[in-house]
Every structure is written in structure tokens, then in C-alpha cells.
Protein backbone atom coordinates (compact mmCIF):
# COMPACT_ATOMS: atom_id res chain seq x y z
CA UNK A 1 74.05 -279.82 -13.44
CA UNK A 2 77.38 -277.37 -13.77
CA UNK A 3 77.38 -275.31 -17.31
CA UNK A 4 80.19 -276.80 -19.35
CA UNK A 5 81.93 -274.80 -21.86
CA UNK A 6 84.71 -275.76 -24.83
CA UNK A 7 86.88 -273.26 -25.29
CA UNK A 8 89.15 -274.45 -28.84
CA UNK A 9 92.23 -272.02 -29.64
CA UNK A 10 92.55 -271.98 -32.86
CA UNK A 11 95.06 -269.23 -33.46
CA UNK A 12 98.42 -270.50 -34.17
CA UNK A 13 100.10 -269.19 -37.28
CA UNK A 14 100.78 -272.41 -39.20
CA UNK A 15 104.36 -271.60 -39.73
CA UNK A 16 105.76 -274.52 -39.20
CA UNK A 17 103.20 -276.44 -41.44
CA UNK A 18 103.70 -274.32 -44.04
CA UNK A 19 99.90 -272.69 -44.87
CA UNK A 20 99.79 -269.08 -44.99
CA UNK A 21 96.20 -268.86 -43.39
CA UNK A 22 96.80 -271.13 -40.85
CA UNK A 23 96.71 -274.95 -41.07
CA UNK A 24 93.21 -275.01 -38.99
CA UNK A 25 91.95 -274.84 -42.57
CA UNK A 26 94.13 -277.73 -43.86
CA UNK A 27 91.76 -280.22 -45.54
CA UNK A 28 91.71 -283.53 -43.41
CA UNK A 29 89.58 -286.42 -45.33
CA UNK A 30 87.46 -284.35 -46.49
CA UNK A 31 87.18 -281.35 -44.57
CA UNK A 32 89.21 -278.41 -42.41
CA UNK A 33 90.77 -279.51 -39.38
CA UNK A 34 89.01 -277.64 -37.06
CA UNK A 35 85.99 -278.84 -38.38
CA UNK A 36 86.81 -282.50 -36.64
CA UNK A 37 87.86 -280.81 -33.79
CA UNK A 38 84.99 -278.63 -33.00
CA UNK A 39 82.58 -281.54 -34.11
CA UNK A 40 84.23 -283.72 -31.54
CA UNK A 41 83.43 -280.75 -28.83
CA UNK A 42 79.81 -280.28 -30.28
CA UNK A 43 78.74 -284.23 -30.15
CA UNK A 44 79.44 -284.36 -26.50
CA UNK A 45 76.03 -283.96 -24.56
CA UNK A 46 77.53 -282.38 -21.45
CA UNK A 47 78.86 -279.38 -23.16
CA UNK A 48 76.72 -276.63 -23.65
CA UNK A 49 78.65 -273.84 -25.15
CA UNK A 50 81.89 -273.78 -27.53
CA UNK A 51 84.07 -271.00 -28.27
CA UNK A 52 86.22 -270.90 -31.06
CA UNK A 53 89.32 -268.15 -30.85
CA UNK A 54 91.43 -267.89 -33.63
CA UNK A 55 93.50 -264.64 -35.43
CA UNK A 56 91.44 -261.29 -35.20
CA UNK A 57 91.15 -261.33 -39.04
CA UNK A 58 89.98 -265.03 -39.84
CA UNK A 59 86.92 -265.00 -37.53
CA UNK A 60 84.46 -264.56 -40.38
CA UNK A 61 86.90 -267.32 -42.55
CA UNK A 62 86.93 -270.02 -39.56
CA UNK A 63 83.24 -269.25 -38.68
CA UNK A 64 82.29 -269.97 -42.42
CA UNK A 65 84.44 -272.78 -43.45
CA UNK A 66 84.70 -274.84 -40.41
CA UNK A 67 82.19 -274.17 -38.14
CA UNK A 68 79.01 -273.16 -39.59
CA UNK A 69 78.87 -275.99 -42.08
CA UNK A 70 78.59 -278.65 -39.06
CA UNK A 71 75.10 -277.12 -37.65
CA UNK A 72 75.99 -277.84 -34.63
CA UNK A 73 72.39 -277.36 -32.43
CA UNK A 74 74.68 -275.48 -29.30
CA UNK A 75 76.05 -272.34 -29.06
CA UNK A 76 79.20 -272.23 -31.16
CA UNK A 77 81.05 -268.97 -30.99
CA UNK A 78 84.08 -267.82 -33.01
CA UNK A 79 85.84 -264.82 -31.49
CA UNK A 80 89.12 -263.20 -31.82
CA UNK A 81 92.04 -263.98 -29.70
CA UNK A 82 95.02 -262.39 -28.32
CA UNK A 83 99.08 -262.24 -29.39
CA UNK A 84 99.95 -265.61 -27.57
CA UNK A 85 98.13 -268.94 -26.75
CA UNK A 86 97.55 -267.69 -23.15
CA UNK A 87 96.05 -264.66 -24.10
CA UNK A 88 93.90 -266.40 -26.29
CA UNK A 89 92.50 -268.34 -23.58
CA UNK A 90 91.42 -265.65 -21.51
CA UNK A 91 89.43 -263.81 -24.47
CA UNK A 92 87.59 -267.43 -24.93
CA UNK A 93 87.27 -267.87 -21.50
CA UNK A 94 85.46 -264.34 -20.98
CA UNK A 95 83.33 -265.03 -24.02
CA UNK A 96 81.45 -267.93 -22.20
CA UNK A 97 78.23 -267.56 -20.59
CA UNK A 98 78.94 -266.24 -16.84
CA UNK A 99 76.95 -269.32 -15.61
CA UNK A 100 79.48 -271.62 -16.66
CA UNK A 101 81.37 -273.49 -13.85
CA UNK A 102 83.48 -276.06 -16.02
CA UNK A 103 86.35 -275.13 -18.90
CA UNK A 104 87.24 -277.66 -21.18
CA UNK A 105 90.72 -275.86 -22.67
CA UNK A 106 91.28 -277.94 -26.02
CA UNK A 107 94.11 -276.82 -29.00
CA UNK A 108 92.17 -276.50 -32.41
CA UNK A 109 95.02 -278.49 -34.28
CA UNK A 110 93.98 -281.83 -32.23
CA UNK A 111 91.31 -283.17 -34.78
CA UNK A 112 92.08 -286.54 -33.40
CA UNK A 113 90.45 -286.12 -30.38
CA UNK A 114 87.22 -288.20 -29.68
CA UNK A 115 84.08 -288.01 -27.42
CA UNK A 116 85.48 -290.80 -25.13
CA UNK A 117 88.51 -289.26 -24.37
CA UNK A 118 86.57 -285.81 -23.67
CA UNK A 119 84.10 -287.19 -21.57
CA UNK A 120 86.71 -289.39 -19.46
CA UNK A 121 88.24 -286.29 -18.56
CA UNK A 122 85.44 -284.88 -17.53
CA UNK A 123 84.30 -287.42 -15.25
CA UNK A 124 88.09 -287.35 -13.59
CA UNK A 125 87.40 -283.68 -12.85
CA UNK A 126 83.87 -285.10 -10.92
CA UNK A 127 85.47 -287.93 -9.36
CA UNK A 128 88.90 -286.85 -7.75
CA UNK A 129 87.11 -282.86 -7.01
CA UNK A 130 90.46 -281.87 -7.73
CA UNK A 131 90.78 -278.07 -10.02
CA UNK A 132 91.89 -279.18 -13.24
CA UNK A 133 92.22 -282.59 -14.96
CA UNK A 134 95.08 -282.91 -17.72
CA UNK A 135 94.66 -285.82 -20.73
CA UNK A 136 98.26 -287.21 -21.07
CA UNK A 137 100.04 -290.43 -21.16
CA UNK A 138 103.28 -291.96 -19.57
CA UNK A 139 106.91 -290.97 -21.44
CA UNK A 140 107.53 -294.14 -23.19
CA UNK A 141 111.26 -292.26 -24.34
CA UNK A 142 114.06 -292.20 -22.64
CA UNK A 143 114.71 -288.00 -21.85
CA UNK A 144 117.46 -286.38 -21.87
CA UNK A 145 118.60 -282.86 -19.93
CA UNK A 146 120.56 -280.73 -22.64
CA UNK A 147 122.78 -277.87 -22.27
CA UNK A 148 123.35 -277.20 -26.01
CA UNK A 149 124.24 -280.13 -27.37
CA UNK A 150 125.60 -281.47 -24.17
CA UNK A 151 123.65 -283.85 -22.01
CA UNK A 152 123.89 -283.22 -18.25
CA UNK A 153 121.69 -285.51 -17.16
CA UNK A 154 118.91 -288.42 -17.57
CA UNK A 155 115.96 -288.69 -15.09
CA UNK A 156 113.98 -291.34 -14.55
CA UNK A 157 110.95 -291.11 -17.17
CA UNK A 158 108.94 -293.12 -14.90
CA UNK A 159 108.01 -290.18 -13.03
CA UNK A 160 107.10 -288.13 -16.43
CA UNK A 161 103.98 -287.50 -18.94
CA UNK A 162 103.72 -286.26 -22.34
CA UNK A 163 100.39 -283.96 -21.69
CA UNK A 164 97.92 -283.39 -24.15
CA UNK A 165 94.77 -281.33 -24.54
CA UNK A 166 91.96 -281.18 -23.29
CA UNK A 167 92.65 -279.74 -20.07
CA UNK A 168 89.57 -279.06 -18.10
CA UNK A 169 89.41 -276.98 -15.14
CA UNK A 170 86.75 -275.68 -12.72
CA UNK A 171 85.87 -271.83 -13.98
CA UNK A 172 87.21 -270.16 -11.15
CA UNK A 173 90.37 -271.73 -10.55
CA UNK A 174 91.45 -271.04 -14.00
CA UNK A 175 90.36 -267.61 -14.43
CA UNK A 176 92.02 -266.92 -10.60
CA UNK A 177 95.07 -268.53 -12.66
CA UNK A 178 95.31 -266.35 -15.79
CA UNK A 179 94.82 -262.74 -13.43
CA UNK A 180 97.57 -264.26 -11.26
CA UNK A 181 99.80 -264.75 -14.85
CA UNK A 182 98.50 -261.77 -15.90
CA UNK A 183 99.79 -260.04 -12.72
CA UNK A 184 103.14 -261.67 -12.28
CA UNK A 185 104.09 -261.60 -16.80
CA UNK A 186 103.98 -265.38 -15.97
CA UNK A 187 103.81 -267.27 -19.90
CA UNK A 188 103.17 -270.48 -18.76
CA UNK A 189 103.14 -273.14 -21.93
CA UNK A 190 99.59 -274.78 -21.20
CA UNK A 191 96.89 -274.07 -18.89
CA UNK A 192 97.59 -276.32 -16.23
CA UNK A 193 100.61 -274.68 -15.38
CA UNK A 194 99.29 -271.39 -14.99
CA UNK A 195 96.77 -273.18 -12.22
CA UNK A 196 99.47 -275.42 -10.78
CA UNK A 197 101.47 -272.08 -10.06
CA UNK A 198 99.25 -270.41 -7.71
CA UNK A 199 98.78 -273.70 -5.48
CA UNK A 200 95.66 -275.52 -7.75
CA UNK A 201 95.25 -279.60 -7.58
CA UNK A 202 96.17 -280.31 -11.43
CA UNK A 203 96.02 -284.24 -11.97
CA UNK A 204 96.33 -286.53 -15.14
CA UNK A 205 94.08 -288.93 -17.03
CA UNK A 206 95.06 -291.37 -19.84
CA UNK A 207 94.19 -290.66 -23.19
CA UNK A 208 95.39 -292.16 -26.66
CA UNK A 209 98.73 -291.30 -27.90
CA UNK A 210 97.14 -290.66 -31.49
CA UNK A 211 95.38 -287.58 -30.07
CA UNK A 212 98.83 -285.34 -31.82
CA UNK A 213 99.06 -281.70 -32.66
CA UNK A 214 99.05 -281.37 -36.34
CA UNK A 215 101.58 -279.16 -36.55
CA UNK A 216 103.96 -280.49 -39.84
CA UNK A 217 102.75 -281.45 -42.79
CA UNK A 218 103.80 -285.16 -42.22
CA UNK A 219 101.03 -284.95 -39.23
CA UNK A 220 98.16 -284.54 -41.77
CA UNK A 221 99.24 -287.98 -42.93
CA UNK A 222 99.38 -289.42 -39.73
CA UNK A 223 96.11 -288.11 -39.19
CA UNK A 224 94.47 -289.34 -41.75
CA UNK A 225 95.29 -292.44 -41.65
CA UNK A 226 94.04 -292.85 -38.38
CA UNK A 227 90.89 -291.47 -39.51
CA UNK A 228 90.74 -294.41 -42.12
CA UNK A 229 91.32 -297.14 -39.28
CA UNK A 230 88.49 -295.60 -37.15
């Protein structure tokens, strides 16, 4: 059986959402965001390991509040991460064991996420062989091509998804991908792009449109109300 790994980046700045240490800490029902999220990762039998990578100076903070509390049985590491998302990645990714073959790539401010939806991608990544497997789900809006605020054109959003994470990848692939970014300043804005640049099969497996980003406050609410329904 391959090693699987969740690697959760948990190291955006909260800006937007207005908390000064980061909404990953945000109370949801109950308890931090990133507590659902890395739950979600640690209740799924085929992963063995998780990494955690937030800011440099809230790994003992993140570690305490919303990890360490869930006693997860696994491996659970929280490690520090880099100045953007991508570098982030690559510090989890080279915190895994070496034995690991699979990379489940998953943002920390997705506490919506559930087993199903992890494990269906997974599967997709056995079934089709291809090198990554993206969770997504068909544009339902119309979208427009802006230049400012003019509009310049409108393609057909039958041939477009709104993608999602997880993203899971075969190990190699996606650490090829990063030194490849790394080499050419390439800042892709997920994973999959990174591996879809150098040539990689990157394909796309339905998930549930509630599985949002919290990233303004009106999100929380959004979340937890779907919590409620569950």
C-alpha cells in the first residue's frame, strides 16, 4: 500500500477576515477552524501522516489550540512555512516521511471538507493513474473577460471549473513540479498548475460546492450553518 501524506497550509494572514492571528483560529461551532480541517484529514484511514504549515511564529499556538486537542492516533506535524502559499508547500512537502508516494495538498481554511470527498479523490488518483487529481465542480456563472472595467469577452463556461482543495498528487510529480517553479520564479496559484506546467496529467473530480474557503467573516456563517444541517 503507497504512504499517504496530508499536507494542510495553514499560513495565510487573515487579512481579509479581519483576525490579527490568523482566522485558522476563528472559533467554528465550537472550536478553531483548523481543528475541523485537520480532523477531517486525521479520520481518513488511508492517510498516514499530516503536516500542518502555518506562520514561523504560531507553530507552538496552532500545535496547541488546534491540533493537539484532537489526539489524533497518526503522526500530526506542525511546521513552519515559507513567504507565499507555494513555498509553504514545499517546506510541508519535505517534512513528510521520504517513504511517502501520495500528497494530499489541502488549504487549512476549508473546514468544510469531509472524509467522502477526500477519499473520492483519492480513489480518482488510483483509477485514471493520472499525476494529480483536482476536487472542483462545473462554473454554474456566467464569466466574464475584463480589461478594467471593460468586458472583452464571454467564453463558454461549459468548458470551465471552479477548483477546490484537496489536490492530490503522486510525490514525485509534484516535488519535480515545485524545483521546476522554483527554477523558472514560476508562482503558480494552486498546485496543480505548477504540475500541469511541466507536462503532468492533472484531472478533476466532483466535490460539494459547500467545501468554501473561509476567508470573510460572512463565510464563518455560512459555515456554520452547514455544520448545523450535517
Amino acid at each position: 500500500m503507497p504512504r499517504i501524506a496530508a499536507v494542510i497550509v495553514a499560513g495565510g494572514s487573515g487579512d481579509r477576515f479581519g483576525a490579527a492571528g490568523g482566522k485558522q483560529l476563528a472559533v467554528l461551532a465550537g472550536r478553531p477552524i483548523l481543528a475541523w480541517t485537520v480532523e477531517a484529514f486525521g479520520c481518513v484511514d488511508a492517510v498516514d501522516e499530516l503536516v500542518v504549515v502555518c506562520h514561523p511564529e504560531r507553530v507552538a499556538e496552532y500545535r496547541s489550540e488546534a491540533v493537539a486537542p484532537l489526539g489524533i492516533a497518526k503522526s500530526v506535524r506542525v511546521v513552519a512555512g515559507g513567504g507565499t502559499r507555494q513555498e509553504s508547500v514545499a517546506a510541508g512537502m519535505a517534512a513528510v516521511s521520504p517513504e511517502v508516494s501520495i500528497v494530499l495538498v489541502h488549504d487549512g481554511a476549508r473546514p468544510l471538507i469531509t472524509t467522502e470527498t477526500i477519499e473520492a479523490a483519492l480513489r480518482a488518483l488510483d483509477q485514471t493513474g493520472a499525476d494529480g487529481i483536482v476536487v472542483g465542480h462545473p462554473s454554474v456563472d456566467t464569466l466574464k473577460l475584463v480589461d478594467g472595467d471593460k468586458i472583452t469577452a464571454t467564453p463558454d463556461r461549459a468548458a470551465y471549473w471552479a477548483v477546490q482543495t484537496p489536490q492530490v498528487f503522486r510525490a514525485q510529480p509534484l516535488r519535480d513540479a515545485h524545483a521546476a517553479a522554483q527554477r523558472g520564479g514560476f508562482i503558480g496559484t494552486d498546485d496543480a498548475s505548477l504540475v500541469e506546467r511541466v507536462g503532468g496529467d492533472v484531472r478533476v473530480v466532483e466535490g460539494p460546492r459547500d467545501n468554501i474557503k473561509v476567508t470573510l467573516p460572512e463565510d464563518l456563517a455560512f459555515a456554520e450553518a452547514v455544520l448545523r444541517h450535517r
